[in-house]
Protein backbone atom coordinates (compact mmCIF):
# COMPACT_ATOMS: atom_id res chain seq x y z
CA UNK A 1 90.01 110.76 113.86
CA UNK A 2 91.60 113.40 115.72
CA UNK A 3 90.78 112.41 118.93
CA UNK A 4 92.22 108.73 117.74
CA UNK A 5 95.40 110.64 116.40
CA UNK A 6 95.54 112.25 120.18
CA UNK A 7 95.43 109.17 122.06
CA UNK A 8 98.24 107.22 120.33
CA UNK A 9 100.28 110.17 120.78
CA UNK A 10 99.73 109.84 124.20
CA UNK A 11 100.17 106.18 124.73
CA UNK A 12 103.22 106.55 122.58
CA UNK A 13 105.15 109.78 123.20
CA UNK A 14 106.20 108.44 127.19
CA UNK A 15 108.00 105.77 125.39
CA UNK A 16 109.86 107.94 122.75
CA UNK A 17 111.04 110.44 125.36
CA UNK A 18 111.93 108.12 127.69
CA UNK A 19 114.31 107.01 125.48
CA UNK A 20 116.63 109.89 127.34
CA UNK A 21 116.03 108.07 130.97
CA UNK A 22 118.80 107.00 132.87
CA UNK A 23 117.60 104.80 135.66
CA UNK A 24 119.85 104.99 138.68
CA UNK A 25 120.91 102.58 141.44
CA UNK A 26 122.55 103.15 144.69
CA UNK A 27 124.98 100.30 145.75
CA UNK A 28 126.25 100.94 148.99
CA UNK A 29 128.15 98.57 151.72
CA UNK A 30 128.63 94.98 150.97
CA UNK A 31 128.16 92.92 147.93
CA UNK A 32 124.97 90.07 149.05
CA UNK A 33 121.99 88.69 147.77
CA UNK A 34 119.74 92.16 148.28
CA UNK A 35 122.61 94.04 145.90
CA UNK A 36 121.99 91.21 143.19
CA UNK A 37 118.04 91.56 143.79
CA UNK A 38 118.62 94.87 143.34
CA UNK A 39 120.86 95.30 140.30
CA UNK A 40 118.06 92.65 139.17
CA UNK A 41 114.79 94.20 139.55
CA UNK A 42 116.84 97.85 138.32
CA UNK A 43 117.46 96.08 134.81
CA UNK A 44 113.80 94.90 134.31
CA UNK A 45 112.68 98.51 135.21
CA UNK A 46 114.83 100.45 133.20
CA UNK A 47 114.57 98.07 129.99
CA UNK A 48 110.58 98.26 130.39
CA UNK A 49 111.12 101.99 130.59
CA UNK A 50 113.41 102.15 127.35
CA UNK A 51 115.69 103.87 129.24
CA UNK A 52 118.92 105.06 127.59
CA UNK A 53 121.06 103.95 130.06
CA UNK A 54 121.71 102.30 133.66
CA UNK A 55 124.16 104.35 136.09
CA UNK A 56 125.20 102.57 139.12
CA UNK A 57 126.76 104.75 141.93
CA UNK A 58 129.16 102.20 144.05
CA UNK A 59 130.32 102.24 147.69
CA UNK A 60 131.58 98.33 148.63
CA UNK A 61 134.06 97.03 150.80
CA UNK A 62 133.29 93.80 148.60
CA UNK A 63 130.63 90.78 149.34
CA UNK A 64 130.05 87.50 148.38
CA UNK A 65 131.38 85.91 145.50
CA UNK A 66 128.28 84.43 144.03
CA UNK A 67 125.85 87.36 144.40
CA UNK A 68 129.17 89.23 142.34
CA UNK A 69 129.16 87.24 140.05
CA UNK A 70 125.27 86.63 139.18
CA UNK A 71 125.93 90.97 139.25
CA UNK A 72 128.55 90.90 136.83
CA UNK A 73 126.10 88.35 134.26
CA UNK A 74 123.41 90.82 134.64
CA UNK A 75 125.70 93.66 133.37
CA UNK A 76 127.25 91.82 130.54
CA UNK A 77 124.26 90.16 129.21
CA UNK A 78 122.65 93.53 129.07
CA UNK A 79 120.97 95.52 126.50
CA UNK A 80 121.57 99.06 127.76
CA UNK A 81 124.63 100.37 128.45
CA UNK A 82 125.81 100.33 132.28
CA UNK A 83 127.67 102.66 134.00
CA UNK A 84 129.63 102.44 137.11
CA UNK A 85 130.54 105.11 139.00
CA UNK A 86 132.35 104.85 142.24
CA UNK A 87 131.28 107.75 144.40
CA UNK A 88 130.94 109.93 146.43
CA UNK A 89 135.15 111.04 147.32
CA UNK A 90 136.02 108.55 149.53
CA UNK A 91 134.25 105.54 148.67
CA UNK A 92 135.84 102.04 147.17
CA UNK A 93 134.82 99.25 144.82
CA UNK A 94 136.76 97.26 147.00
CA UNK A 95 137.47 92.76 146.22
CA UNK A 96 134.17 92.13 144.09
CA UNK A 97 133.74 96.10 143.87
CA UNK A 98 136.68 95.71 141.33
CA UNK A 99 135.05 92.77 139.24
CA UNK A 100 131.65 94.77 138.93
CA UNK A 101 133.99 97.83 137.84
CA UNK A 102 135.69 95.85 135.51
CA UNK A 103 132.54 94.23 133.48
CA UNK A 104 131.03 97.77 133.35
CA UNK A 105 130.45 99.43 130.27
CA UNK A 106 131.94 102.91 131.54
CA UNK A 107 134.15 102.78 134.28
CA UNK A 108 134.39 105.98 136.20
CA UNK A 109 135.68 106.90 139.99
CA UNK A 110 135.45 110.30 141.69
CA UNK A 111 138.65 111.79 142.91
CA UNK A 112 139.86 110.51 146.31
CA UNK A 113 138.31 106.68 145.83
CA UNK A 114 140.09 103.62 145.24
CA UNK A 115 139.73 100.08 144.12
CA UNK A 116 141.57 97.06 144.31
CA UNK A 117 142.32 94.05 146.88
CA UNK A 118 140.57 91.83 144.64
CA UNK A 119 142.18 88.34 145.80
CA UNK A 120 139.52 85.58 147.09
CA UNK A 121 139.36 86.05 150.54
CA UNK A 122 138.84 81.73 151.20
CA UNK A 123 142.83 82.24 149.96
CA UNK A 124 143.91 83.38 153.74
CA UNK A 125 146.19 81.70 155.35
CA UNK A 126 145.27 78.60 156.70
CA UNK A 127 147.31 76.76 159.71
CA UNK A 128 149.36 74.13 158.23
CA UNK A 129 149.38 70.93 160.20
CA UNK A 130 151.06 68.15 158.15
CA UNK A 131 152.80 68.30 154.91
CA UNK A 132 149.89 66.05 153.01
CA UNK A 133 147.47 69.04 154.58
CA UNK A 134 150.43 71.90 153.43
CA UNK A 135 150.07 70.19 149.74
CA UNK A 136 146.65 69.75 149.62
CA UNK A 137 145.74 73.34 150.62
CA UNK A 138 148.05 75.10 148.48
CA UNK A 139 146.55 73.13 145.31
CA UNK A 140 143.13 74.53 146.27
CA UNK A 141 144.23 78.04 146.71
CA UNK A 142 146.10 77.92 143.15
CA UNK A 143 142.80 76.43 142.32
CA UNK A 144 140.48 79.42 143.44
CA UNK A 145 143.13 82.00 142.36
CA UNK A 146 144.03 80.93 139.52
CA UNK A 147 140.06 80.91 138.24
CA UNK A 148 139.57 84.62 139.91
CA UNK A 149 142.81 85.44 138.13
CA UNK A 150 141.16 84.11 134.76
CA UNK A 151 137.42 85.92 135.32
CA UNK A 152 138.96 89.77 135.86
CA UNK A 153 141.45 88.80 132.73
CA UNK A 154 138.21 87.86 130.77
CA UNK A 155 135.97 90.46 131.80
CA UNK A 156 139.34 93.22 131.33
CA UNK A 157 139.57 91.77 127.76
CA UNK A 158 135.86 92.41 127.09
CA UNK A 159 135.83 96.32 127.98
CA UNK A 160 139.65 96.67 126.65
CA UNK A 161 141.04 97.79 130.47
CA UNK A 162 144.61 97.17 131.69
CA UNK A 163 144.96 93.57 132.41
CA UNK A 164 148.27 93.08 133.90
CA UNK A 165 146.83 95.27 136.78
CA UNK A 166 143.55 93.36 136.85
CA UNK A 167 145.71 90.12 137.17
CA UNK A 168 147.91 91.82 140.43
CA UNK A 169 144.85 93.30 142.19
CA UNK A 170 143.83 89.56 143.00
CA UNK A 171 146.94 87.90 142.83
CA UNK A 172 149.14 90.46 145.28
CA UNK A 173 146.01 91.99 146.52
CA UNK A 174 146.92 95.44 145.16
CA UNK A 175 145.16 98.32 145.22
CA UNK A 176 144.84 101.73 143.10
CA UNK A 177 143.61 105.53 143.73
CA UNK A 178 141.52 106.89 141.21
CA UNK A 179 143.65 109.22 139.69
CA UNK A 180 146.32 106.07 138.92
CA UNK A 181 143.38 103.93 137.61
CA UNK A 182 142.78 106.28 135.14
CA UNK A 183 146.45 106.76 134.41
CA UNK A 184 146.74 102.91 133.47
CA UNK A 185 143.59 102.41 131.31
CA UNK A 186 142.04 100.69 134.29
CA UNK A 187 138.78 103.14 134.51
CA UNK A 188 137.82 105.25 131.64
CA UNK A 189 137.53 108.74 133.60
CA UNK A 190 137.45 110.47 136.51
CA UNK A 191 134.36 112.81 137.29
CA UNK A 192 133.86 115.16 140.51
CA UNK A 193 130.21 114.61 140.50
CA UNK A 194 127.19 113.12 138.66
CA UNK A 195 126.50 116.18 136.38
CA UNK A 196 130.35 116.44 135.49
CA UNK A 197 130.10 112.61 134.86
CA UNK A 198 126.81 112.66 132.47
CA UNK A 199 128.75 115.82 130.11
CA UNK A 200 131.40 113.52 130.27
CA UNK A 201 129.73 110.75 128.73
CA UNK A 202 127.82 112.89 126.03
CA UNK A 203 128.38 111.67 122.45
CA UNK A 204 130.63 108.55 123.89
CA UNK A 205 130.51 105.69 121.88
CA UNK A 206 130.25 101.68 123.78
CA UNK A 207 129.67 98.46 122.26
CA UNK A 208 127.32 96.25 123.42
CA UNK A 209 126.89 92.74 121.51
CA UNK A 210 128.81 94.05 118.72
CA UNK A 211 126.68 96.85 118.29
CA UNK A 212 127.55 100.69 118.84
CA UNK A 213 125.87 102.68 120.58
CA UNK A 214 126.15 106.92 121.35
CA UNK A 215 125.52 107.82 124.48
CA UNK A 216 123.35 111.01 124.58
CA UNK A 217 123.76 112.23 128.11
CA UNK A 218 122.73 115.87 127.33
CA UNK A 219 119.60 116.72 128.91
CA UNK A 220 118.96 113.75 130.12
CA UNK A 221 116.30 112.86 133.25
CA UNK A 222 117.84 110.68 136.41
CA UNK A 223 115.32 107.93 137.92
CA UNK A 224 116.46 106.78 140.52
CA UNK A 225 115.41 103.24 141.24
CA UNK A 226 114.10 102.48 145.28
CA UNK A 227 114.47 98.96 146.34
CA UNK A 228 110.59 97.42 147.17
CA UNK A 229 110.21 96.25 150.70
CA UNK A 230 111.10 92.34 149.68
CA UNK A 231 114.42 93.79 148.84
CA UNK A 232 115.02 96.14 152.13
CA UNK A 233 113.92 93.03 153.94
CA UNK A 234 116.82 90.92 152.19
CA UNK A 235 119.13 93.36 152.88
CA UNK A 236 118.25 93.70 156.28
CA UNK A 237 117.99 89.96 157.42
CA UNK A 238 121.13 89.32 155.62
CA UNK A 239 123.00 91.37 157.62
CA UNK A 240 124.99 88.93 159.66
CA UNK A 241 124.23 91.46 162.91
CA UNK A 242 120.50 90.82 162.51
CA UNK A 243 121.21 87.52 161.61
CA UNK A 244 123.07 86.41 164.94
CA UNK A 245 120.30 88.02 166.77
CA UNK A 246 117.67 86.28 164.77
CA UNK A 247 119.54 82.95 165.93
CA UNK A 248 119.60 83.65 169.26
CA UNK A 249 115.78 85.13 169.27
CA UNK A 250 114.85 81.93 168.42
CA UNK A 251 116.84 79.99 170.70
CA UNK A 252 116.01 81.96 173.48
CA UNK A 253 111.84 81.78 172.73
CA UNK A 254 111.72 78.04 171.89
CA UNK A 255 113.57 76.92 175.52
CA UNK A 256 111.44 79.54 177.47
CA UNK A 257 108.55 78.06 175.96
CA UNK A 258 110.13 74.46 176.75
CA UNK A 259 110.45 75.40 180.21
CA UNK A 260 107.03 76.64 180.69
CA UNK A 261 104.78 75.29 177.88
CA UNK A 262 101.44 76.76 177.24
CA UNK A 263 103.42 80.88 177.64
CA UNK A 264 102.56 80.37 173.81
CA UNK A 265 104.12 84.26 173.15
CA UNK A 266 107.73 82.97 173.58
CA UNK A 267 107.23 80.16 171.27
CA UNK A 268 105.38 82.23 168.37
CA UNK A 269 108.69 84.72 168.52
CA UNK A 270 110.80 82.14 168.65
CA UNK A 271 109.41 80.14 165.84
CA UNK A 272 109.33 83.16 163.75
CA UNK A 273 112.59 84.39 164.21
CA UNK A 274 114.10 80.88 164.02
CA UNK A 275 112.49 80.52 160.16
CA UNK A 276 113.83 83.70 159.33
CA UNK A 277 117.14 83.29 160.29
CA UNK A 278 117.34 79.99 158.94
CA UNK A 279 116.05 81.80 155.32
CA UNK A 280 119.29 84.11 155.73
CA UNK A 281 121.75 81.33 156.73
CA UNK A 282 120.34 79.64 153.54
CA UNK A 283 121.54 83.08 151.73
CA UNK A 284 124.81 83.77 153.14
CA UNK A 285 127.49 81.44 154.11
CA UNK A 286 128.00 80.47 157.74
CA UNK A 287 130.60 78.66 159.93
CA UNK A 288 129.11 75.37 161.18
CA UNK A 289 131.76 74.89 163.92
CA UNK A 290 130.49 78.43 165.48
CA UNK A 291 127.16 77.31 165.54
CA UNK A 292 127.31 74.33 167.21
CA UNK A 293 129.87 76.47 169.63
CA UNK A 294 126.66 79.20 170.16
CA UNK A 295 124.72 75.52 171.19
CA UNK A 296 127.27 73.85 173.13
CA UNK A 297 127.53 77.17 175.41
CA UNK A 298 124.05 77.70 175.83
CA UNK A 299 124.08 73.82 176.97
CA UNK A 300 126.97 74.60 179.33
CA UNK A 301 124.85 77.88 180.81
CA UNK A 302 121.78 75.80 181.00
CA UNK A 303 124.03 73.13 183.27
CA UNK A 304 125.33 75.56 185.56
CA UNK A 305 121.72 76.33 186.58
CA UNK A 306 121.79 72.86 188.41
CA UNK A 307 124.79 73.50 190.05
CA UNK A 308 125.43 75.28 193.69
CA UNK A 309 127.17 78.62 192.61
CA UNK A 310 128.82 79.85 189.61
CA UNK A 311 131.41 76.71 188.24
CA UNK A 312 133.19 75.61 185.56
CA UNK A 313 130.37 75.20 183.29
CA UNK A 314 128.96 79.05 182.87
CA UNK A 315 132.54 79.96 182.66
CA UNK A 316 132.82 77.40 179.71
CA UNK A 317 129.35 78.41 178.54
CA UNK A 318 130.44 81.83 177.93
CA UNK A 319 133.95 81.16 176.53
CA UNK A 320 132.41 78.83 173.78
CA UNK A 321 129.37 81.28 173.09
CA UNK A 322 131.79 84.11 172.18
CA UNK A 323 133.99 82.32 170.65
CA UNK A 324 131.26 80.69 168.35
CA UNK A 325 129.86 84.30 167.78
CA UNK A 326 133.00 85.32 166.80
CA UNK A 327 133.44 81.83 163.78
CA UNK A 328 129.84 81.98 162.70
CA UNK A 329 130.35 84.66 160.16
CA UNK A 330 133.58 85.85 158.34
CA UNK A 331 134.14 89.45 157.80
CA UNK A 332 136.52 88.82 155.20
CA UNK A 333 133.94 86.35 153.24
CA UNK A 334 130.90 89.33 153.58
CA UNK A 335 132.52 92.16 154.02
CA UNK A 336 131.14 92.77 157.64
CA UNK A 337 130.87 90.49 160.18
CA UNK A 338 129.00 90.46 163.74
CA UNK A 339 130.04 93.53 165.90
CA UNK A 340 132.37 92.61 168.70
CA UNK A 341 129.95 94.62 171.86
CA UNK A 342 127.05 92.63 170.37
CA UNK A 343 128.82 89.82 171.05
CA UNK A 344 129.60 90.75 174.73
CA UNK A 345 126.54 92.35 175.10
CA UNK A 346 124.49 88.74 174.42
CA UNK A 347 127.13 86.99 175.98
CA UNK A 348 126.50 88.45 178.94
CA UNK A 349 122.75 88.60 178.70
CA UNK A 350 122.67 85.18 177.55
CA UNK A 351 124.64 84.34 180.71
CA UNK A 352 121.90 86.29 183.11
CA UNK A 353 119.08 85.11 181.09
CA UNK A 354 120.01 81.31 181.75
CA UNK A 355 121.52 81.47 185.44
CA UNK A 356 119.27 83.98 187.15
CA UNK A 357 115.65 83.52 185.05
CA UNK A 358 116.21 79.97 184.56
CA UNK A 359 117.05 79.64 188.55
CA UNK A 360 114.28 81.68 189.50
CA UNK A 361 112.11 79.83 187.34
CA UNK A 362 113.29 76.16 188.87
CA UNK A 363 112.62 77.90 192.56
CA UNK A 364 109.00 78.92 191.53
CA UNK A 365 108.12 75.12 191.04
CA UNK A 366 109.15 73.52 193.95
CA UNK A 367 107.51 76.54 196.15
CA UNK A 368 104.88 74.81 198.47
CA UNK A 369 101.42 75.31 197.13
CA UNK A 370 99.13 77.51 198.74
CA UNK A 371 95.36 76.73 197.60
CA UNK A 372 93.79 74.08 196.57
CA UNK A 373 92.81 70.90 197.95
CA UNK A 374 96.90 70.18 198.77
CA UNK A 375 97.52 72.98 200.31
CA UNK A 376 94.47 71.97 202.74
CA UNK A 377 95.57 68.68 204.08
CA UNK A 378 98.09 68.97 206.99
CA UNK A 379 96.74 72.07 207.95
CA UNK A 380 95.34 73.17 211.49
CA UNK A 381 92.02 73.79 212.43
CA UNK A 382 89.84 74.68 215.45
CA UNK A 383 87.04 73.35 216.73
CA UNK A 384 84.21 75.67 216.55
CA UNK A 385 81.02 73.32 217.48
CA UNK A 386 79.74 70.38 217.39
CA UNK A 387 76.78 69.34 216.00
CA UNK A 388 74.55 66.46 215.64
CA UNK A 389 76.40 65.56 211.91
CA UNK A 390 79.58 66.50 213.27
CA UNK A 391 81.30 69.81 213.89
CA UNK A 392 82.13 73.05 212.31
CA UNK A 393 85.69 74.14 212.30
CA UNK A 394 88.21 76.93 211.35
CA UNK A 395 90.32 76.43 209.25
CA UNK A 396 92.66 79.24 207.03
CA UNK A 397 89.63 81.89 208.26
CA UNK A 398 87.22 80.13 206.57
CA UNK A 399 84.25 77.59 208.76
CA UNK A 400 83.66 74.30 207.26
CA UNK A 401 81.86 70.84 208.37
CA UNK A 402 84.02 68.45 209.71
CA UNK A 403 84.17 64.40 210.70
CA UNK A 404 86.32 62.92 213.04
CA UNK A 405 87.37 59.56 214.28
CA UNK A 406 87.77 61.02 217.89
CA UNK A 407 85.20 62.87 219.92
CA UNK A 408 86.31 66.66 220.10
CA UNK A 409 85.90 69.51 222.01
CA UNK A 410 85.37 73.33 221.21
CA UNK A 411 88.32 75.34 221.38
CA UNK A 412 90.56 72.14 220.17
CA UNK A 413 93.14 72.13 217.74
CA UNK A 414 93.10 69.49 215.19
CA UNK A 415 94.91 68.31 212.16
CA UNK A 416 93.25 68.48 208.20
CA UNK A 417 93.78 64.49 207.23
CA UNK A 418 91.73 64.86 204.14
CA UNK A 419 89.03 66.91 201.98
CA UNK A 420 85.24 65.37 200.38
CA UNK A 421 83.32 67.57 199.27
CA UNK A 422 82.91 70.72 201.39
CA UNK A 423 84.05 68.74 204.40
CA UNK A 424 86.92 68.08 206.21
CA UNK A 425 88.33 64.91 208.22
CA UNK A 426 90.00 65.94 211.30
CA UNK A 427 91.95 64.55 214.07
CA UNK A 428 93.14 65.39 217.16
CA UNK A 429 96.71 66.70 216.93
CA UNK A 430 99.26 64.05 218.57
CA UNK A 431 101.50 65.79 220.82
């Protein structure tokens, strides 16, 4: 009995003491589909933990609207109480930063951060050409603002924050330090570091589906929750630097194995990088026009090759593959985009690659061919003897048996007209 008495209480008393867990997750840089993964896989652990509480430390410039927002349902939806904290000094919950702020449980900054700039970023200006286009465009943009306006106003009404400024921060674009935010009920406090933050929150009440709940912060143990290797993988692929060299990885290893099929090496890399990138186009958004740009200067570099000396057409090649570097990603849209010397860097590689290795590649084909039976015919030989089935001959270094339609003399040159065999047809050389 005892020893049944001692093993419940030992399958049992993790669970009751983890009830003072707080499971922590580090969100830094943009917003993507590795931060919703993350925020995600955080929430399964800590409610199969029976953790007390989720506290979310936040760096973002902002990120994609639709990994925000699948963020934001995770928080609201959930059964623990979760705290953002925007740290360390210096950092922002910058554009979607500011939503995930906003549907948070507890709000809280460190001194010197900020938040704000919350407007879509699709809402930039756009060229006008015609009046139709003028009217057209600024129906969508009232569109997409007008339903960002409506989601910070719902999710300021559901944790009782300041909603005029909510509404401003993505109309105007405004933003706030943290020290004002607090001032006008837009976070809930200010704390100079996690331990000042967690005595803070001691004995502070939050609903959560109608229901209250005390937060006991005293004494409580920090997990901190590591991303698996799926998600470091996400992040990493999704990063639209890795993602234009991906592209180009694969472009580069499918044509080199085009040009010289059976390398095999080229075409394995290429294949490989060329699904992967494809899986992180599929998970972040992408300009079409700057891809086929990337293409259509590749195409232009590849012409040039054909060409005597450098022309119009690697200039062009160049022009149009920086220039669709530069539209395949917005910065604005992800909150990074592809670094300008990467750009130059494969630009200028890119050119190389397909003017000088492509050229050099073209020249190795149409070199004359040195063995084989090819290479034989047309070539000189000397008569060494003659013999009773023919003669014997040098030819290349090497003796072989020869025929011939004339009658030949040692110390003769002659000409290779064919190859059977081991032997060679000769004939006198014609002067």
């Amino acid at each position: 009995m005892k020893r049944l008495l001692l093993l419940l209480l030992m399958t049992f008393l993790p669970l009751l003491a983890s009830n003072n867990t707080i499971i922590k997750l580090e969100i830094k840089g943009t917003i993507g589909p590795a931060s919703s993964s993350y925020l995600k896989e955080g929430m399964t652990v800590a409610i199969r933990q029976n953790a007390q509480m989720m506290l979310i430390e936040l760096d973002t410039p902002g990120g994609l609207s639709t990994s925000m927002r699948e963020m934001i349902q995770e928080i609201t939806n959930s059964t623990i109480p979760v705290i953002i904290y925007v740290s360390p000094k210096g950092a922002r919950a910058a554009s979607a930063g500011t939503y995930l702020l906003y549907a948070s449980h507890v709000a809280a900054m460190a001194p010197g951060t900020n938040l704000g700039a919350a407007t879509p970023v699709s809402l930039m200006p756009i060229p006008n050409i015609t009046d139709s286009n003028t009217s057209s465009t600024s129906a969508l943009e009232k569109k997409v603002i007008n339903d960002a306006m409506a989601y910070i106003k719902s999710l300021a009404e559901l944790n009782e924050r300041n909603i005029s400024w909510a509404l401003d921060s993505v109309e105007k674009a405004k933003s706030i330090s943290a020290k004002d935010a607090l001032n006008n009920g837009v976070i809930d406090l200010i704390a100079e570091n996690t331990n000042e933050l967690l005595s803070k929150l001691e004995g502070r009440i939050v609903t959560i589906s109608g229901k209250s709940i005390t937060l006991r912060t005293e004494g409580a143990v920090i997990h901190t929750f590591e991303a698996d290797w799926k998600i470091r993988f996400l992040a990493i692929i999704t990063d639209p630097n890795i993602a234009y060299m991906l592209l180009l990885i694969a472009i580069y290893g499918i044509f080199f194995e085009l040009m010289n099929p059976g390398g095999i090496f080229p075409g394995v890399i290429g294949l490989i990088s060329g699904l992967i990138a494809l899986y992180a186009l599929n998970m972040i958004p992408f300009n079409y026009a700057g891809l086929l740009l990337i293409v259509l200067g590749i195409v232009f570099m590849v012409a040039e090759v054909f060409i005597t000396g450098f022309g119009i057409l690697g200039i062009g090649g160049v022009i149009a593959f920086a220039f669709g570097s530069l539209l395949l990603f917005d910065a604005q849209t992800l909150g990074s985009g592809i670094s300008i010397p990467l750009i130059i860097a494969f630009s200028l590689v890119s050119l190389g690659f397909f003017i000088f290795v492509l050229q050099f590649l073209i020249r190795s084909r149409s070199v004359k061919i040195v063995t084989g039976v090819d290479e034989m015919v047309g070539a000189t030989a000397q008569v060494l003897e003659s013999t009773k089935e023919g003669y014997r001959v040098r030819c290349h270094g090497e003796i072989w048996y020869a025929t011939s339609d004339n009658e030949l003399e040692v110390g003769q040159n002659v000409r290779v007209e064919s190859l059977s065999g081991l032997t060679l047809h000769v004939n006198l050389i014609k002067e």
